[in-house]
Protein backbone atom coordinates (compact mmCIF):
# COMPACT_ATOMS: atom_id res chain seq x y z
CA UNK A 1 101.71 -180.04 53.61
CA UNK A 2 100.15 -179.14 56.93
CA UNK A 3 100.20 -175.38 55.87
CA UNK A 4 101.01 -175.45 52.74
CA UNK A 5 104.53 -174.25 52.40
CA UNK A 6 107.76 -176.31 51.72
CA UNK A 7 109.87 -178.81 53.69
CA UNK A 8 112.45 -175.98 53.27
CA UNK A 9 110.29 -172.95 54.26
CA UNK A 10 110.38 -174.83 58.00
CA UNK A 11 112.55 -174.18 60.92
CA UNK A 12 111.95 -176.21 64.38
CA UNK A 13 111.83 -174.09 67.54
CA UNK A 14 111.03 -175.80 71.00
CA UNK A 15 107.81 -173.35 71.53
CA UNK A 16 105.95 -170.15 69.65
CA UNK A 17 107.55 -167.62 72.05
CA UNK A 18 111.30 -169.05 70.79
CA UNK A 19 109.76 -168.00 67.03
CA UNK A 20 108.51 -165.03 68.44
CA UNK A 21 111.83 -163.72 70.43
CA UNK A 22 113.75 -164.86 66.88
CA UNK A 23 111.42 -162.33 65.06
CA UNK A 24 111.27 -159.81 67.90
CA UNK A 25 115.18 -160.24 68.21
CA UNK A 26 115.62 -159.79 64.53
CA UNK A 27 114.44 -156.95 63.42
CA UNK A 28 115.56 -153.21 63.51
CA UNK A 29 113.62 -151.35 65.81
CA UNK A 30 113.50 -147.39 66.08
CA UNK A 31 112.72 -145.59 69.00
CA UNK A 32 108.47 -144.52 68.55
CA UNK A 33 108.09 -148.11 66.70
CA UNK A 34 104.84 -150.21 67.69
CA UNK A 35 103.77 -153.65 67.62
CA UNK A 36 99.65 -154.37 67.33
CA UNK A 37 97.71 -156.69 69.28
CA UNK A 38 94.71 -157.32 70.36
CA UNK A 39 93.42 -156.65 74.14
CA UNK A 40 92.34 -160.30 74.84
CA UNK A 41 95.72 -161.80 72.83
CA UNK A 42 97.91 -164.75 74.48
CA UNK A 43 100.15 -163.58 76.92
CA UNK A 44 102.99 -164.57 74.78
CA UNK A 45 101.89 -161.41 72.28
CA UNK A 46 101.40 -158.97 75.01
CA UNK A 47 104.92 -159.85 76.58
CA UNK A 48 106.68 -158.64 74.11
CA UNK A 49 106.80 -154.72 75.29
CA UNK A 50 109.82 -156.63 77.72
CA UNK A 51 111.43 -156.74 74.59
CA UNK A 52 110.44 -153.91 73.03
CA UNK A 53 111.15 -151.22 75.53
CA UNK A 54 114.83 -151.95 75.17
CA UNK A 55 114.51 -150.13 71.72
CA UNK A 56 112.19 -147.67 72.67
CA UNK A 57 109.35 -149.36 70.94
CA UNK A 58 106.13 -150.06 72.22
CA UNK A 59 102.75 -152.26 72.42
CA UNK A 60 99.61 -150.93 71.44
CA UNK A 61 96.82 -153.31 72.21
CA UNK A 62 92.78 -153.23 70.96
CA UNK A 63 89.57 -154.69 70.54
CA UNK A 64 88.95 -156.26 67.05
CA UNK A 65 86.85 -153.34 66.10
CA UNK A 66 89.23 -150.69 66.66
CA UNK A 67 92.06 -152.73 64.54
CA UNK A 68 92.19 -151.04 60.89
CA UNK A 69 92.17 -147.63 62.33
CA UNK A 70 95.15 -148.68 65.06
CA UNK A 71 97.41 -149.12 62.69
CA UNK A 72 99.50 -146.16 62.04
CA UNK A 73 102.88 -144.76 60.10
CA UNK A 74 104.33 -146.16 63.10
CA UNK A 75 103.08 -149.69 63.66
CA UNK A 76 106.37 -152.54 62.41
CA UNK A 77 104.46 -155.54 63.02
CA UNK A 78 100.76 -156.94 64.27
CA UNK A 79 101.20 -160.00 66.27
CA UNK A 80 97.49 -162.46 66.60
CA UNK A 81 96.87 -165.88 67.18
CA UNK A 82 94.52 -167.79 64.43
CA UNK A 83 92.31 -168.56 67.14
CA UNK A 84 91.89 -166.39 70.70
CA UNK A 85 92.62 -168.75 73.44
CA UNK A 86 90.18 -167.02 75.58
CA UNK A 87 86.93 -165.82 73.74
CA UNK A 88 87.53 -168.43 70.11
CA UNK A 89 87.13 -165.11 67.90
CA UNK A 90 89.15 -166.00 64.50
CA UNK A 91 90.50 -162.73 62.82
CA UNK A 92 89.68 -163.13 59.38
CA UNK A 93 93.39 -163.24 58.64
CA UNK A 94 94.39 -163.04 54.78
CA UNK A 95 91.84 -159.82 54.79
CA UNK A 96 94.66 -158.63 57.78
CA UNK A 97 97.83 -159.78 55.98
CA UNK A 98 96.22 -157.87 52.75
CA UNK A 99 95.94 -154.74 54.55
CA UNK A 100 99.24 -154.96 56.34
CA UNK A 101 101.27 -155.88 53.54
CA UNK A 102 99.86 -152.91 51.31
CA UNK A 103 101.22 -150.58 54.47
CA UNK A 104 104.18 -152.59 54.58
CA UNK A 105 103.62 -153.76 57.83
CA UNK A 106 105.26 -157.31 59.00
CA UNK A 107 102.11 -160.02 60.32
CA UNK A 108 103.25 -162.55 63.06
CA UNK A 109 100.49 -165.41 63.35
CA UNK A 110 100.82 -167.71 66.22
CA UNK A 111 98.48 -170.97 65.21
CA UNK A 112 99.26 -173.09 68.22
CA UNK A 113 95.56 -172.61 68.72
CA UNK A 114 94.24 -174.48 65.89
CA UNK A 115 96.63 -175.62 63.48
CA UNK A 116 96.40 -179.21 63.37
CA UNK A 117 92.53 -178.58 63.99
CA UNK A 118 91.83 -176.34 61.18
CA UNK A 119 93.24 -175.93 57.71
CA UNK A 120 96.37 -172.96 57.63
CA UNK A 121 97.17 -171.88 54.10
CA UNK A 122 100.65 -169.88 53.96
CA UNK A 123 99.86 -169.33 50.35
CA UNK A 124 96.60 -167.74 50.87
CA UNK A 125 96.95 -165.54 53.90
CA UNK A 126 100.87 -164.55 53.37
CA UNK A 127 101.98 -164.42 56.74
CA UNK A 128 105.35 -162.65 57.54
CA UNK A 129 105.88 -165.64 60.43
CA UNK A 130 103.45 -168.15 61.37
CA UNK A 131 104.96 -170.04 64.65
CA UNK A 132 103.35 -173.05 65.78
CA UNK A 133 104.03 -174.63 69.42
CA UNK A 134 102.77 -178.60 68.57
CA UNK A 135 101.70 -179.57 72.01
CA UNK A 136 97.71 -178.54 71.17
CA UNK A 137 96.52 -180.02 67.96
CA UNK A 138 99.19 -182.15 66.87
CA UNK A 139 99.60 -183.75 70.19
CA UNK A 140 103.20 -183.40 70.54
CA UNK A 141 104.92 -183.12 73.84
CA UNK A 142 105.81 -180.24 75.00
CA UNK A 143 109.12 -178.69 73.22
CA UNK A 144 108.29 -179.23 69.67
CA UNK A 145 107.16 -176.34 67.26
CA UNK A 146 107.75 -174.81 64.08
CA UNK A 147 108.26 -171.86 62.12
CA UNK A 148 107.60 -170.70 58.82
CA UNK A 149 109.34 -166.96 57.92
CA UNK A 150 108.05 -165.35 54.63
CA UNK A 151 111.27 -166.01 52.12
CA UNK A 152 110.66 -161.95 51.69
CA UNK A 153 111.46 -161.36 55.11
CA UNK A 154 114.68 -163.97 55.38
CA UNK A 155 117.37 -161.88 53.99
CA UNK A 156 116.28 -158.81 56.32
CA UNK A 157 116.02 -161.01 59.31
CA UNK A 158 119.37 -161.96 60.96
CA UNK A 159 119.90 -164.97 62.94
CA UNK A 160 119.78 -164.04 66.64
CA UNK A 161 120.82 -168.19 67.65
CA UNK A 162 123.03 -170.10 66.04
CA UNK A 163 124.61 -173.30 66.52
CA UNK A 164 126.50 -176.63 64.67
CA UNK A 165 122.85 -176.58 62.62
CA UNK A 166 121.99 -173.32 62.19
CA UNK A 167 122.40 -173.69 58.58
């Protein structure tokens, strides 16, 4: 109810950057592919060239008004927080997931800055992944998250952990 998804549409991960390796992990990367950010993003988004130069993939970071015109043929996936840490702007996101979905371009939303605070609808902004670490607004100790991965998006994502309840 919190985000308005199902029970089912929810995994538990101990932090957003365990969602975030799952989705970075996941997915087929080509050498020349990029991942969008902005400049001022969470360190946990502008990490993940770590992960991405093993592919030959890269980061491309930018200021919010540069955004539409970043994304190119060879942008795979935007990764933004609901709410910058640093400055408070909030992207106006289902206008984002919109644009990126009509490119076919994946949306990772990290709203361990204000879910719990302020309303998330899955329904209405169509995030690819929305990861939540539940230590902020939902008071939870550290180690407790979740993550939500657009049913779209499941059969094309492979499981990059797995244990006795993986299923």
């Amino acid at each position: 109810r919190l985000v308005r998804c199902e029970a089912a549409d929810i995994a538990f991960v101990i932090n957003a950057a365990t969602g975030l390796a799952a989705l970075l992990g996941g997915l087929p990367w080509q050498s020349g592919d990029e991942v969008l950010t902005f400049d001022d993003e969470f360190p946990n988004q502008l990490y993940v060239s770590a992960v991405l130069a093993r592919f030959g993939a890269g980061l491309q970071t930018v200021a919010w008004p540069e955004f539409y015109q970043s994304v190119n043929e060879r942008t795979r996936l935007v990764v933004l927080s609901t709410v910058n840490y640093a400055t408070g702007f909030r992207p106006p996101l289902e206008e984002v997931s919109r644009f990126l979905r009509q490119r076919g371009v994946l949306l990772y939303v990290d709203g361990s800055q204000s879910v719990g605070a302020l309303q998330f609808d899955i329904q209405r902004v169509r995030p690819s992944v929305l990861c939540v670490d539940a230590y902020k607004w939902m008071l939870s100790a550290n180690g407790a998250g979740f993550l939500y991965v657009d049913p779209e998006l499941r059969p094309r994502l492979p499981a990059t952990v797995v244990g006795w309840r993986s299923d």
